[in-house]
Each structure stands twice: as structure tokens, then as C-alpha cells.
C-alpha atoms as a PDB file:
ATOM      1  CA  UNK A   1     -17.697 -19.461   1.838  1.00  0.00           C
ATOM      2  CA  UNK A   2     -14.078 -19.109   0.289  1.00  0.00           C
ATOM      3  CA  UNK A   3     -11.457 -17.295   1.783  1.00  0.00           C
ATOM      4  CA  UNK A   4     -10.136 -14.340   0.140  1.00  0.00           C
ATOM      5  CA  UNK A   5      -6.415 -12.154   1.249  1.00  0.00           C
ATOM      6  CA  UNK A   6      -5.427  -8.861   0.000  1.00  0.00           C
ATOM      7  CA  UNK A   7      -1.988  -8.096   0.836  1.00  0.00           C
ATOM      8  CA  UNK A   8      -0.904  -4.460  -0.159  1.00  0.00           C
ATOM      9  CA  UNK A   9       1.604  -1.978  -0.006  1.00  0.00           C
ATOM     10  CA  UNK A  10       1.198   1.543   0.424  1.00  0.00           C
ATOM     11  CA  UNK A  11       2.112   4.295  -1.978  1.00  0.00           C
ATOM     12  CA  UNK A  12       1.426   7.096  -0.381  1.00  0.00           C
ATOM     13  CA  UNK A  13       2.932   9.196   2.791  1.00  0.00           C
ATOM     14  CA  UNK A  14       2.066   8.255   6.015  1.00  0.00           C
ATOM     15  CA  UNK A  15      -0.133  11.598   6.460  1.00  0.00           C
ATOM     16  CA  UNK A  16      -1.915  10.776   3.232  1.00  0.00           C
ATOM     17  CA  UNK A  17      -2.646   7.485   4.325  1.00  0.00           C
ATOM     18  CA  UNK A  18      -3.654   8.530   8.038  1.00  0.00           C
ATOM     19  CA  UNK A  19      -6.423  10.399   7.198  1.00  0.00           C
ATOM     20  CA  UNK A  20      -8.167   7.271   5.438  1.00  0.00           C
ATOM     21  CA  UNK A  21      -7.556   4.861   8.101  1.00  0.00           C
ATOM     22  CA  UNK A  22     -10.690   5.645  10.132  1.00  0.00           C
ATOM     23  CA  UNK A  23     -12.615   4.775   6.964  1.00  0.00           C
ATOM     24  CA  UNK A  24     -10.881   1.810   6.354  1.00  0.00           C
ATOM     25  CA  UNK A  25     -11.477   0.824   9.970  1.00  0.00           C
ATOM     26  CA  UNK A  26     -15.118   1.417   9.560  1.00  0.00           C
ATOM     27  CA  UNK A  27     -15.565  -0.179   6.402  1.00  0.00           C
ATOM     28  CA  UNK A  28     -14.427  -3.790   7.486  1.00  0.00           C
ATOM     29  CA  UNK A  29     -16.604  -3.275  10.487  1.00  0.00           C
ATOM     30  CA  UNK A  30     -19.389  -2.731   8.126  1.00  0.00           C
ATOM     31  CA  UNK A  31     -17.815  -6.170   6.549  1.00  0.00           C
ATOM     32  CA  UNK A  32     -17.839  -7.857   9.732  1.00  0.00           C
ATOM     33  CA  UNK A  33     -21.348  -7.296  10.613  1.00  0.00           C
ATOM     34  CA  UNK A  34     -22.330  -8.751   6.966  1.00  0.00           C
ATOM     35  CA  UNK A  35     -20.840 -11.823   7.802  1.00  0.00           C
ATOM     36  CA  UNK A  36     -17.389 -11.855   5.699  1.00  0.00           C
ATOM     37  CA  UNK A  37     -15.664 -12.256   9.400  1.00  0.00           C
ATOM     38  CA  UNK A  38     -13.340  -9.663   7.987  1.00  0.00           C
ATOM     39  CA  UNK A  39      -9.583  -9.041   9.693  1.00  0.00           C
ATOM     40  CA  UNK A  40      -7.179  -6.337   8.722  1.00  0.00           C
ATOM     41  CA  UNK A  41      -3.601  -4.811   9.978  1.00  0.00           C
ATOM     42  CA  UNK A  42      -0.244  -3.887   9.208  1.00  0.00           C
ATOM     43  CA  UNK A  43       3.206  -5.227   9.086  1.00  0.00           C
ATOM     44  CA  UNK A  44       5.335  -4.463  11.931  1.00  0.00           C
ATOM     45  CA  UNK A  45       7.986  -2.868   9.697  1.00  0.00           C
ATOM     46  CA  UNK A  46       4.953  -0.662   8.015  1.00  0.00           C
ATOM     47  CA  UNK A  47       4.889  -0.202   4.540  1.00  0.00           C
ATOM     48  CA  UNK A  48       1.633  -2.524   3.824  1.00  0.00           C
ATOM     49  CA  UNK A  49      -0.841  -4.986   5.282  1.00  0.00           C
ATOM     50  CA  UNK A  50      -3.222  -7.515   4.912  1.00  0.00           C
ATOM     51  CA  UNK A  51      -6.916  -8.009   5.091  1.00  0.00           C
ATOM     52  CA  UNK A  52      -8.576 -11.454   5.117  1.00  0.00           C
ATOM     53  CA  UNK A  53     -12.377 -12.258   4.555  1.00  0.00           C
ATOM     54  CA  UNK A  54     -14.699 -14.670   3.255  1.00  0.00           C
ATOM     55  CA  UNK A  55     -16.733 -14.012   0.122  1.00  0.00           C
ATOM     56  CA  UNK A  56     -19.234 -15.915  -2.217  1.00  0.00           C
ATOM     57  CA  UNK A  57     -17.033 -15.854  -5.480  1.00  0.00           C
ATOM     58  CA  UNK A  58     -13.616 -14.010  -6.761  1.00  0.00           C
ATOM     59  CA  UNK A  59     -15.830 -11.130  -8.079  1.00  0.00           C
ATOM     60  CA  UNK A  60     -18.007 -10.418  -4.924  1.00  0.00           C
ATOM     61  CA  UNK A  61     -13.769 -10.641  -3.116  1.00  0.00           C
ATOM     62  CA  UNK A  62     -13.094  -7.941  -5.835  1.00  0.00           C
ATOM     63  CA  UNK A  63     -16.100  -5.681  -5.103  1.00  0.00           C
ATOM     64  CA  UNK A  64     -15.058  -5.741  -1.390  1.00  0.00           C
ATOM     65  CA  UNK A  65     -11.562  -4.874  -2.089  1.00  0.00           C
ATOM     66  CA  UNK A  66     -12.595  -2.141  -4.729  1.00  0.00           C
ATOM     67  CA  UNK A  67     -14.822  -0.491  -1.968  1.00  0.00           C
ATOM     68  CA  UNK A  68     -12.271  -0.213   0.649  1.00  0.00           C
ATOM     69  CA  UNK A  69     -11.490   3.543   1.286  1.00  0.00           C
ATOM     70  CA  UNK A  70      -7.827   2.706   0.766  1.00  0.00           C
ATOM     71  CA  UNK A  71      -8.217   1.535  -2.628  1.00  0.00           C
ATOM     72  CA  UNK A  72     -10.969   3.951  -3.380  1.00  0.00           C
ATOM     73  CA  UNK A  73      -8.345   7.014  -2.240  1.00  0.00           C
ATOM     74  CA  UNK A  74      -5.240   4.959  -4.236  1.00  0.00           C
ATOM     75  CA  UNK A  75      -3.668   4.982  -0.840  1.00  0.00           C
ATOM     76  CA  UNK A  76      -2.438   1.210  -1.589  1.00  0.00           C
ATOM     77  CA  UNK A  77      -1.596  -1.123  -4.410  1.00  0.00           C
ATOM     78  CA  UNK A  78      -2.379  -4.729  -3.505  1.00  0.00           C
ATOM     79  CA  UNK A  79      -2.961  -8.203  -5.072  1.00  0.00           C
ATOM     80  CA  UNK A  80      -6.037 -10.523  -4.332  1.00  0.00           C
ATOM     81  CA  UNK A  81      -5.573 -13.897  -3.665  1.00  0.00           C
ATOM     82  CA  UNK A  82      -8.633 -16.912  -2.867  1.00  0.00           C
ATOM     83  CA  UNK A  83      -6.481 -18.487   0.083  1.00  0.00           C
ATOM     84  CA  UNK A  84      -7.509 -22.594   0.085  1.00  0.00           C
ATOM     85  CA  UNK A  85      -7.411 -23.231   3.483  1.00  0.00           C
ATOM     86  CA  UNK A  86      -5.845 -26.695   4.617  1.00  0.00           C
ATOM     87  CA  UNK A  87      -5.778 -27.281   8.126  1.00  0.00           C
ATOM     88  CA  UNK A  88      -8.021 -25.520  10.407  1.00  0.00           C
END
């Protein structure tokens, strides 16, 4: 399966964006146990992240992203990218 990165930036307070963290957290364990071997964080500095996973096709990538609590509460902008992997 492709590899798929969305790399976002928040946009809303840290308190805001707190309380949907445990969500988040959940949902890409929910991802994980579907077999997208889903990773997520945060840049040092803060401000935005990252989450990498595999998906059949750019729209099944989009439909993950779209269901992610963070997107869902408009907690983050981000782009989507299908990353072509090179060396492994």
C-alpha cells in the first residue's frame, strides 16, 4: 500500500487543541489496528505535526485525514501528500 503524510499546523490555542488530543490519540490507534501502521507527533518547537500512514488510494488517505478529530474540530490546517518512498 502507498504511503500517505499529513503535515499540519495548528490554528487554534493550545487549550482548544488539548482537549482533542485524546481523540486524536485514539483515532490513529483505531488506524493502527486496521492495518494503515499509522504514526503521529509534533514538532519540537510546537505549532504543528505530522502523521504518516499507508492507504489503498489518495481518496481512502483523504477519508482518514477527514476523520481525524483534529480536522473534524478545525483544530489544524494541513496538506496531504502520497510520500514515494525510495530507500527503505
Amino acid at each position: 500500500m502507498p504511503w500517505f503524510v499529513k503535515i499540519e499546523e495548528g490554528k487554534v490555542e493550545k487549550p482548544i487543541f488539548d482537549q482533542y488530543v485524546p481523540a486524536h490519540k485514539a483515532y490513529v490507534q483505531e488506524l493502527i489496528a486496521k492495518g494503515h501502521k499509522a504514526k503521529t507527533g509534533y514538532w519540537a518547537q510546537r505549532g504543528g505535526g505530522m502523521m504518516v500512514f499507508e492507504a489503498a488510494s489518495m481518496d481512502e488517505a483523504q477519508a482518514i485525514v477527514d476523520s481525524d478529530p483534529l480536522v473534524q474540530n478545525s483544530c489544524v490546517s494541513y496538506k496531504l501528500y502520497e510520500w514515494k518512498i525510495v530507500i527503505e
